[in-house]
C-alpha atoms as a PDB file:
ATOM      1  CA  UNK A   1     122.727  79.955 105.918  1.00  0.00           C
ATOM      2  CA  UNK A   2     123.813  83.959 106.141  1.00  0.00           C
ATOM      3  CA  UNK A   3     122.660  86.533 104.394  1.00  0.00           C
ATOM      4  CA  UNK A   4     124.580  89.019 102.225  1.00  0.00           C
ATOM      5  CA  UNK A   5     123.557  92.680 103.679  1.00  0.00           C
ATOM      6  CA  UNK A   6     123.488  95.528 101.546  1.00  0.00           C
ATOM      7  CA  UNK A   7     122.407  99.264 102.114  1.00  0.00           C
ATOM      8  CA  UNK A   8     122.492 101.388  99.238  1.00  0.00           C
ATOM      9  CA  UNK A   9     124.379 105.000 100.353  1.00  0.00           C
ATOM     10  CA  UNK A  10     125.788 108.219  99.308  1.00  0.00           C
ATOM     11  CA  UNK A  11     129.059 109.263 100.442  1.00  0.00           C
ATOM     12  CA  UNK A  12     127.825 112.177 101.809  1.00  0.00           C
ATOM     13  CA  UNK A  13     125.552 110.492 103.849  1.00  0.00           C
ATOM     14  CA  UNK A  14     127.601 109.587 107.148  1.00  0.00           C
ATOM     15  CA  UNK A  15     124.947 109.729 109.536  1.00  0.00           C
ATOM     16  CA  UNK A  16     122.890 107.376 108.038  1.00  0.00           C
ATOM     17  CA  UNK A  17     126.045 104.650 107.132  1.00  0.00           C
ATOM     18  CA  UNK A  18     126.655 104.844 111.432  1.00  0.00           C
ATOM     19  CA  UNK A  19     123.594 102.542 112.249  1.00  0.00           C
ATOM     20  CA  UNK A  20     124.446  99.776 110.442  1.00  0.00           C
ATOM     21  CA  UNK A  21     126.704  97.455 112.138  1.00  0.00           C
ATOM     22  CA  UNK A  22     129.287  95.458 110.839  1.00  0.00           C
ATOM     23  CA  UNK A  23     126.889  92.548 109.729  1.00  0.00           C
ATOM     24  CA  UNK A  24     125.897  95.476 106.838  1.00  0.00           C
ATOM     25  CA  UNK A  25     128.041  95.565 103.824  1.00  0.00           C
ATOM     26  CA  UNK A  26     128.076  99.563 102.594  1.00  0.00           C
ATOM     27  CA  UNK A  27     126.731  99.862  98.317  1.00  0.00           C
ATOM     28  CA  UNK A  28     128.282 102.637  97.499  1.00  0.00           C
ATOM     29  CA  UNK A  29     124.868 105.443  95.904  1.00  0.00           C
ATOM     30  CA  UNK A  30     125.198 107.430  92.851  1.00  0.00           C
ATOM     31  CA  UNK A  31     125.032 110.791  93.838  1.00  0.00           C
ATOM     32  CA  UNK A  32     123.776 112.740  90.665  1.00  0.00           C
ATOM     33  CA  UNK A  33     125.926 116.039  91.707  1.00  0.00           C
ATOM     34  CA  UNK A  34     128.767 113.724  90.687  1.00  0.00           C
ATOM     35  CA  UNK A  35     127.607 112.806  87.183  1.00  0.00           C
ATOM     36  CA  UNK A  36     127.770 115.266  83.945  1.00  0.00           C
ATOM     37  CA  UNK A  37     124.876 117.022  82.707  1.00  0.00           C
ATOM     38  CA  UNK A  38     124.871 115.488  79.130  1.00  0.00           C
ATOM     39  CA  UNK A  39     124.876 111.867  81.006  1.00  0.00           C
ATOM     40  CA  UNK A  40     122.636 109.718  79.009  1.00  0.00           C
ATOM     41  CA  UNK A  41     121.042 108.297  81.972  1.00  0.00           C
ATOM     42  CA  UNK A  42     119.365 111.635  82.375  1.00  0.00           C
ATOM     43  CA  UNK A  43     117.976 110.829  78.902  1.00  0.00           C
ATOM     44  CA  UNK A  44     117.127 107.633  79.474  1.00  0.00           C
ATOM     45  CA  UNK A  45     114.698 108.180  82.532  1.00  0.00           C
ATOM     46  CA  UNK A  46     111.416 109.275  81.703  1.00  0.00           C
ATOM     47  CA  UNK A  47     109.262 111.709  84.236  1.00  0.00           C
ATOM     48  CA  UNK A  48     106.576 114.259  84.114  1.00  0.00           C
ATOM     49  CA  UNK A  49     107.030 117.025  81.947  1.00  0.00           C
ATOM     50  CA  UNK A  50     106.487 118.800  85.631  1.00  0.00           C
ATOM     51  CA  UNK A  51     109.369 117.169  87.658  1.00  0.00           C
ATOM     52  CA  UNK A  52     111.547 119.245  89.430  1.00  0.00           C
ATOM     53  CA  UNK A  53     114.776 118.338  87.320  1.00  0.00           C
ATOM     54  CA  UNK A  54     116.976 117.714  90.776  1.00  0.00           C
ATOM     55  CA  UNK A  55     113.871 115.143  91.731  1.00  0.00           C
ATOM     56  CA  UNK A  56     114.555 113.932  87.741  1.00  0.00           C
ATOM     57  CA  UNK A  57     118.398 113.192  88.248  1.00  0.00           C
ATOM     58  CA  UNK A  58     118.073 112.093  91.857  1.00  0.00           C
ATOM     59  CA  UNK A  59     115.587 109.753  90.538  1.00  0.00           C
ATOM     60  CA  UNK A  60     118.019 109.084  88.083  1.00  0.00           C
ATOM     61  CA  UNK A  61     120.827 108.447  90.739  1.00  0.00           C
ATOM     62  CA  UNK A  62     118.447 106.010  92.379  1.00  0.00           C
ATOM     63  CA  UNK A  63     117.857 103.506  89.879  1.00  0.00           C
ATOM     64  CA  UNK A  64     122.085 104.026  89.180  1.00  0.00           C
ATOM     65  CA  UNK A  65     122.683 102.622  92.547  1.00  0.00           C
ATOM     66  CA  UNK A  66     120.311  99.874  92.393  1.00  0.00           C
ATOM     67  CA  UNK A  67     121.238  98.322  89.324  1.00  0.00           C
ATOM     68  CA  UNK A  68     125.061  98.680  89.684  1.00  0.00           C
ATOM     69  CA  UNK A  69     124.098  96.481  93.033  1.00  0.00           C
ATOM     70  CA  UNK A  70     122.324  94.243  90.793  1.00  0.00           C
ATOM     71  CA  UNK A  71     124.903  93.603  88.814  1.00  0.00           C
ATOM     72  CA  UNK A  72     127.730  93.141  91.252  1.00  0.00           C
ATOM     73  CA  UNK A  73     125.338  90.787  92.644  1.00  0.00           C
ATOM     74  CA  UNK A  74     124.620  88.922  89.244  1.00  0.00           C
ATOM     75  CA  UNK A  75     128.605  89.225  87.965  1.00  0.00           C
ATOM     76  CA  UNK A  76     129.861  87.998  91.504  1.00  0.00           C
ATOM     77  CA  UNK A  77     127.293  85.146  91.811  1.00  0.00           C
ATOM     78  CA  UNK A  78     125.971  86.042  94.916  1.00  0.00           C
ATOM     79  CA  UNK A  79     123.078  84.723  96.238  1.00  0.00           C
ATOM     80  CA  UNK A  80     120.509  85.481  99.773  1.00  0.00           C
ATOM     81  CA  UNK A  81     121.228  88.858  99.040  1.00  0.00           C
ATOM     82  CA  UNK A  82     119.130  91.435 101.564  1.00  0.00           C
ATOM     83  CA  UNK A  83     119.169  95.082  99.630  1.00  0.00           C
ATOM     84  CA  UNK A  84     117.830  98.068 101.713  1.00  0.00           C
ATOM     85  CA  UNK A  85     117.825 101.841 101.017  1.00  0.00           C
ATOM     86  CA  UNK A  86     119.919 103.714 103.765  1.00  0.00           C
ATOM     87  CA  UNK A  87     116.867 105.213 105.445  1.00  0.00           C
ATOM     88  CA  UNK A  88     115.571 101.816 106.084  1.00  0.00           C
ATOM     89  CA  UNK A  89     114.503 100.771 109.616  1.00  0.00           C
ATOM     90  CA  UNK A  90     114.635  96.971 110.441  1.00  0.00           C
ATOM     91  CA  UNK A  91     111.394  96.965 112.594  1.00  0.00           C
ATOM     92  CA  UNK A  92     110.807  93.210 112.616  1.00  0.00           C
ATOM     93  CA  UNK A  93     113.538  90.135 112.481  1.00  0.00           C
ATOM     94  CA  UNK A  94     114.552  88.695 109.413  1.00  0.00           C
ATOM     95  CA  UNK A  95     113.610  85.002 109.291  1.00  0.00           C
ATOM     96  CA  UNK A  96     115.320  82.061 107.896  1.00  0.00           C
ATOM     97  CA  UNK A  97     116.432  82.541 103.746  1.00  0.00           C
ATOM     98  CA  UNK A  98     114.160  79.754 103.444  1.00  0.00           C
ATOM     99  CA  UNK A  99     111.014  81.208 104.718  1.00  0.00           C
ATOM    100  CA  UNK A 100     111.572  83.989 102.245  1.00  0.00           C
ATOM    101  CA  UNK A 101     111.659  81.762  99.530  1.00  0.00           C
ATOM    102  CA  UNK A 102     113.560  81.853  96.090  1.00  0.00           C
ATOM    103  CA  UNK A 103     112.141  84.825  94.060  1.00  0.00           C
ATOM    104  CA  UNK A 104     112.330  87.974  94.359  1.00  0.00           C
ATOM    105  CA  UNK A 105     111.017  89.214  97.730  1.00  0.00           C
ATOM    106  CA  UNK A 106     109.984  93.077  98.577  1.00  0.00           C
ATOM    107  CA  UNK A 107     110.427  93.281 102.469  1.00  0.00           C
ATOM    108  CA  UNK A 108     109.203  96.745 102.880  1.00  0.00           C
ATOM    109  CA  UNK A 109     107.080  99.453 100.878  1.00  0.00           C
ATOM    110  CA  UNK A 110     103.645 100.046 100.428  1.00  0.00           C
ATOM    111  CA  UNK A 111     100.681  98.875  98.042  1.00  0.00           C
ATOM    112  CA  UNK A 112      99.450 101.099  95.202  1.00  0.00           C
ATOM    113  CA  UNK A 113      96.690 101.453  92.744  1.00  0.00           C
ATOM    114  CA  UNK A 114      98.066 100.068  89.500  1.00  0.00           C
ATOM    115  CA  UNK A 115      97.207 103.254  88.433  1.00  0.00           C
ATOM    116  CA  UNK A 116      99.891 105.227  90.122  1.00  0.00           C
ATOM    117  CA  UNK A 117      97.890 108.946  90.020  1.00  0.00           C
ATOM    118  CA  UNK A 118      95.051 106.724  91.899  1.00  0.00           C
ATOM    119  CA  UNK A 119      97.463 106.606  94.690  1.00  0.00           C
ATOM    120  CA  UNK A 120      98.536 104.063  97.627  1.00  0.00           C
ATOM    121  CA  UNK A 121      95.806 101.992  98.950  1.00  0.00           C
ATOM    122  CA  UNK A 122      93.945 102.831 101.806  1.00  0.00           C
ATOM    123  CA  UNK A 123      93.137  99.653 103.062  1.00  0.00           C
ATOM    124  CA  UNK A 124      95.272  96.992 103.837  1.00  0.00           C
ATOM    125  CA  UNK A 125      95.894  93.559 101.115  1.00  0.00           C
ATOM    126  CA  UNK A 126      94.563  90.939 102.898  1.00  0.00           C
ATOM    127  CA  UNK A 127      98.021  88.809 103.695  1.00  0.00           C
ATOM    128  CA  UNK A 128      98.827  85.588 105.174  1.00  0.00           C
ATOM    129  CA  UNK A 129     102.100  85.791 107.808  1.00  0.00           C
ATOM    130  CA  UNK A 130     105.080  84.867 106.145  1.00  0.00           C
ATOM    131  CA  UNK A 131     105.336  84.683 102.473  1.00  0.00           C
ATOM    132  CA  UNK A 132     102.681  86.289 100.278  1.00  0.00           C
ATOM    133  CA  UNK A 133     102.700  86.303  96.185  1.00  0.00           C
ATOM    134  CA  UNK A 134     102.028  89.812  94.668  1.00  0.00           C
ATOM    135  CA  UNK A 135      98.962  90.506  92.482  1.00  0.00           C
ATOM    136  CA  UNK A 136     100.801  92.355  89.894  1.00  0.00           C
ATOM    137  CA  UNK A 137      97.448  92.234  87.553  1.00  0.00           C
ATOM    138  CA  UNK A 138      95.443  94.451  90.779  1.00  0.00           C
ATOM    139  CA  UNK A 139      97.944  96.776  92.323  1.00  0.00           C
ATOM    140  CA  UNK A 140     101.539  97.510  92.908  1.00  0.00           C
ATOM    141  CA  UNK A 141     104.408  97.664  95.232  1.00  0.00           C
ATOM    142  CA  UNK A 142     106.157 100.521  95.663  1.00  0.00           C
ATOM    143  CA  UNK A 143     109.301 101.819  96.925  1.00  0.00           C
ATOM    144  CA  UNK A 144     112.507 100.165  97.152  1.00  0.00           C
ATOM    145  CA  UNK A 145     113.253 100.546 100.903  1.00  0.00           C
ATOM    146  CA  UNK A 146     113.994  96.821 101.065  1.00  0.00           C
ATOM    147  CA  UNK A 147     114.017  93.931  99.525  1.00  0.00           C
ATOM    148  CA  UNK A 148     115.595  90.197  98.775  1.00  0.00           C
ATOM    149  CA  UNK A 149     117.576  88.290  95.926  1.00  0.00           C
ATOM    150  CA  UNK A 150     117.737  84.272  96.790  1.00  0.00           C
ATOM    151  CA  UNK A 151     119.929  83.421  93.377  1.00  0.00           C
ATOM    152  CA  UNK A 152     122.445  85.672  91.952  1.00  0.00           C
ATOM    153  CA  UNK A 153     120.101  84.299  88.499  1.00  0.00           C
ATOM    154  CA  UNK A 154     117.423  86.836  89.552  1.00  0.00           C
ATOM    155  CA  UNK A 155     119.762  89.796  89.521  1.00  0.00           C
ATOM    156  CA  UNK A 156     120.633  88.460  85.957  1.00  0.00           C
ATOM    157  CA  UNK A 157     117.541  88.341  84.750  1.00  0.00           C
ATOM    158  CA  UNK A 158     116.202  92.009  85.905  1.00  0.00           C
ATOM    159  CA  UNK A 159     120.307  93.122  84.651  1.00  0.00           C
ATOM    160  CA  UNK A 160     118.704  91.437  81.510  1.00  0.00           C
ATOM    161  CA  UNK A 161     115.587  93.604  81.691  1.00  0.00           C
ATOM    162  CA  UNK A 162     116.536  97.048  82.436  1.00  0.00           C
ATOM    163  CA  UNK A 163     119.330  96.838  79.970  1.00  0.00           C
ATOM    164  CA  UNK A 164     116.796  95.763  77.186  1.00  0.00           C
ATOM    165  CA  UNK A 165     115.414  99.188  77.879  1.00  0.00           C
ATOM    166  CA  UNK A 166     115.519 102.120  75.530  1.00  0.00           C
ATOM    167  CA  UNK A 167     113.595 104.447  78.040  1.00  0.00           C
ATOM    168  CA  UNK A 168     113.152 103.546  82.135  1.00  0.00           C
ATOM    169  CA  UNK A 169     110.997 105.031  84.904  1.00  0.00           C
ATOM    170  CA  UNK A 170     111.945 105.156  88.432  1.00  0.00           C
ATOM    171  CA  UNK A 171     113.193 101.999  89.852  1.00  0.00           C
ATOM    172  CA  UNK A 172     110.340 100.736  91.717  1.00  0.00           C
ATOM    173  CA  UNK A 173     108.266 101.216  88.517  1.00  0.00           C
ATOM    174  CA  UNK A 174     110.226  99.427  86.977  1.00  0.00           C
ATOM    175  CA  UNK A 175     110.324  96.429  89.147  1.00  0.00           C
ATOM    176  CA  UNK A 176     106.380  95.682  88.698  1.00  0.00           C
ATOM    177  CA  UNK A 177     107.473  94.417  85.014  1.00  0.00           C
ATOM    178  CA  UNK A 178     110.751  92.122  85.943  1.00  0.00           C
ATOM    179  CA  UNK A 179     110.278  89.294  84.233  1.00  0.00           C
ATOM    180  CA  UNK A 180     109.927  87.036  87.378  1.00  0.00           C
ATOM    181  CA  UNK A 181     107.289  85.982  90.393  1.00  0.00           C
ATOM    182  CA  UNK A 182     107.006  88.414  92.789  1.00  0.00           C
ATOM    183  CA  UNK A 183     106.536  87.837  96.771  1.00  0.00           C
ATOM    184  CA  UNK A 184     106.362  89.949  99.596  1.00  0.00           C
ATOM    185  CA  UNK A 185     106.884  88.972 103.000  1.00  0.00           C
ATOM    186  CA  UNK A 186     103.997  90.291 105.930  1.00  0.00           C
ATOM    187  CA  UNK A 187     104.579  92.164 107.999  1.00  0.00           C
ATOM    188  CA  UNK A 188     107.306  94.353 106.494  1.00  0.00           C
ATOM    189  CA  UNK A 189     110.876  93.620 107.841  1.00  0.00           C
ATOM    190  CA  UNK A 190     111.746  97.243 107.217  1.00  0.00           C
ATOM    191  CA  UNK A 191     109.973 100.493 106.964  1.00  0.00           C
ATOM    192  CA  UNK A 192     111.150 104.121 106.271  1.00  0.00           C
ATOM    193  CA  UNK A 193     112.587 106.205 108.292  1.00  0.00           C
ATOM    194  CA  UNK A 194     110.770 110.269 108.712  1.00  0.00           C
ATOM    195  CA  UNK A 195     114.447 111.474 107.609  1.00  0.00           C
ATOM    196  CA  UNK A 196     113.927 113.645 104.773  1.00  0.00           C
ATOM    197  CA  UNK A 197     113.942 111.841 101.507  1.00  0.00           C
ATOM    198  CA  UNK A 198     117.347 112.522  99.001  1.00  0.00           C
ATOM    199  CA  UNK A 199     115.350 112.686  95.992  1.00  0.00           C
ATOM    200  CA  UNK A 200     111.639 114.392  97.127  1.00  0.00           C
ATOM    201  CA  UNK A 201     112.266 116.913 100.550  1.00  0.00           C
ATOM    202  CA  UNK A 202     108.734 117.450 100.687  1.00  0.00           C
ATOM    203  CA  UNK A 203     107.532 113.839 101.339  1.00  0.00           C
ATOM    204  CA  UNK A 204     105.982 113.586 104.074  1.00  0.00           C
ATOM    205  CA  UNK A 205     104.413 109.794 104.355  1.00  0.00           C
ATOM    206  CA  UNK A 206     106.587 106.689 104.991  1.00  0.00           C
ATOM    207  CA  UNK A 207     105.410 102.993 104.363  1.00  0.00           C
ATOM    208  CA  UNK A 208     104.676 100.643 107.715  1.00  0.00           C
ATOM    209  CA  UNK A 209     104.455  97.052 108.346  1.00  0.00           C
ATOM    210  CA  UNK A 210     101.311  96.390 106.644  1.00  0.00           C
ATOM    211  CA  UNK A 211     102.532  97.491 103.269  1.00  0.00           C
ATOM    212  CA  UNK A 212     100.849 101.134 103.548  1.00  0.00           C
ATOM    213  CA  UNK A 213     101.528 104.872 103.156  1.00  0.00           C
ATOM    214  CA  UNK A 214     101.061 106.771 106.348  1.00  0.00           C
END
């Protein structure tokens, strides 16, 4: 069984397209430059009254891209689908589809307090190789560096989700309420690359293989 290989990227964004290989199919990113000001995404995406507003639509552009894969994915009934952010690094092998299951499957990010202005955990979540179910009732995973659809169904139902709506966070947040189970696979597959982030310049941590901000 093969995997369908996505990376979510911007146009502008050549350098990081060149090291993925032909296995990779390219998700075309929404760049916010490209959208209009009055665009009721912008609307629809709530941040702190605080936010830079480029980190606000660049947010915005982020969960664009992911859902407009999710919904290729759900429309064109595809299923083993491997998503990844274009600054992810494959640091460890992807195993057989069937190891990682058939829900939805973060393989990269880190843990957080479910209390996201507690911060990421310090410690690592005590994880079993291989296929681990989230506690979504004592902390979070964040980030959507990388992650895995088994059944084109799943894509449907967090289509379903987002779309029922009125306001949305940033993607990530957003995924801690799909209405599905939730796994993660130890170690990571993928981490983040220290290439400065699209949508906040001044971030200076990246998540490992054990799920943590460093």
């Amino acid at each position: 069984m093969q995997y369908h290989k996505f990376y979510i990227n911007r146009a502008c964004d050549v350098t990081r397209k060149e090291k993925f290989n032909d296995s990779w199919i390219r998700a075309p990113a929404v760049d916010y430059k490209d959208l209009q000001e009055d665009n009721v995404m912008f609307e629809r995406m709530v941040s702190m009254w605080n936010i830079n507003p480029k980190e606000h639509k660049a947010k915005t552009g982020c969960f664009m891209s992911h859902y407009n894969l999710l919904r290729k994915i759900s429309e064109q009934q595809l299923d083993r689908c491997v998503i990844v952010e274009d600054d992810a690094i494959e640091v460890n092998e992807l195993p057989n589809p069937i190891e990682l299951g058939n829900e939805f499957c973060y393989l990269g990010g880190y843990f957080s307090h479910l209390k996201m202005t507690s911060g990421p955990l310090k410690e690592i979540v005590h994880s079993t190789h291989g296929l681990n179910q989230l506690n979504r009732d004592t902390h979070r995973l964040l980030m959507t560096v990388a992650y895995y659809i088994p059944h084109h169904s799943i894509a449907t139902q967090i289509v379903e989700f987002l779309d029922s709506k009125v306001r949305i966070r940033a993607i990530d947040v957003m995924f801690h309420s799909i209405p599905c189970p939730v796994n993660y696979y130890y170690p990571a597959r993928f981490v983040e690359s220290d290439e400065l982030s699209t949508i906040r310049p001044k971030k200076r941590q990246h998540p490992n293989s054990d799920y943590l901000l460093v």
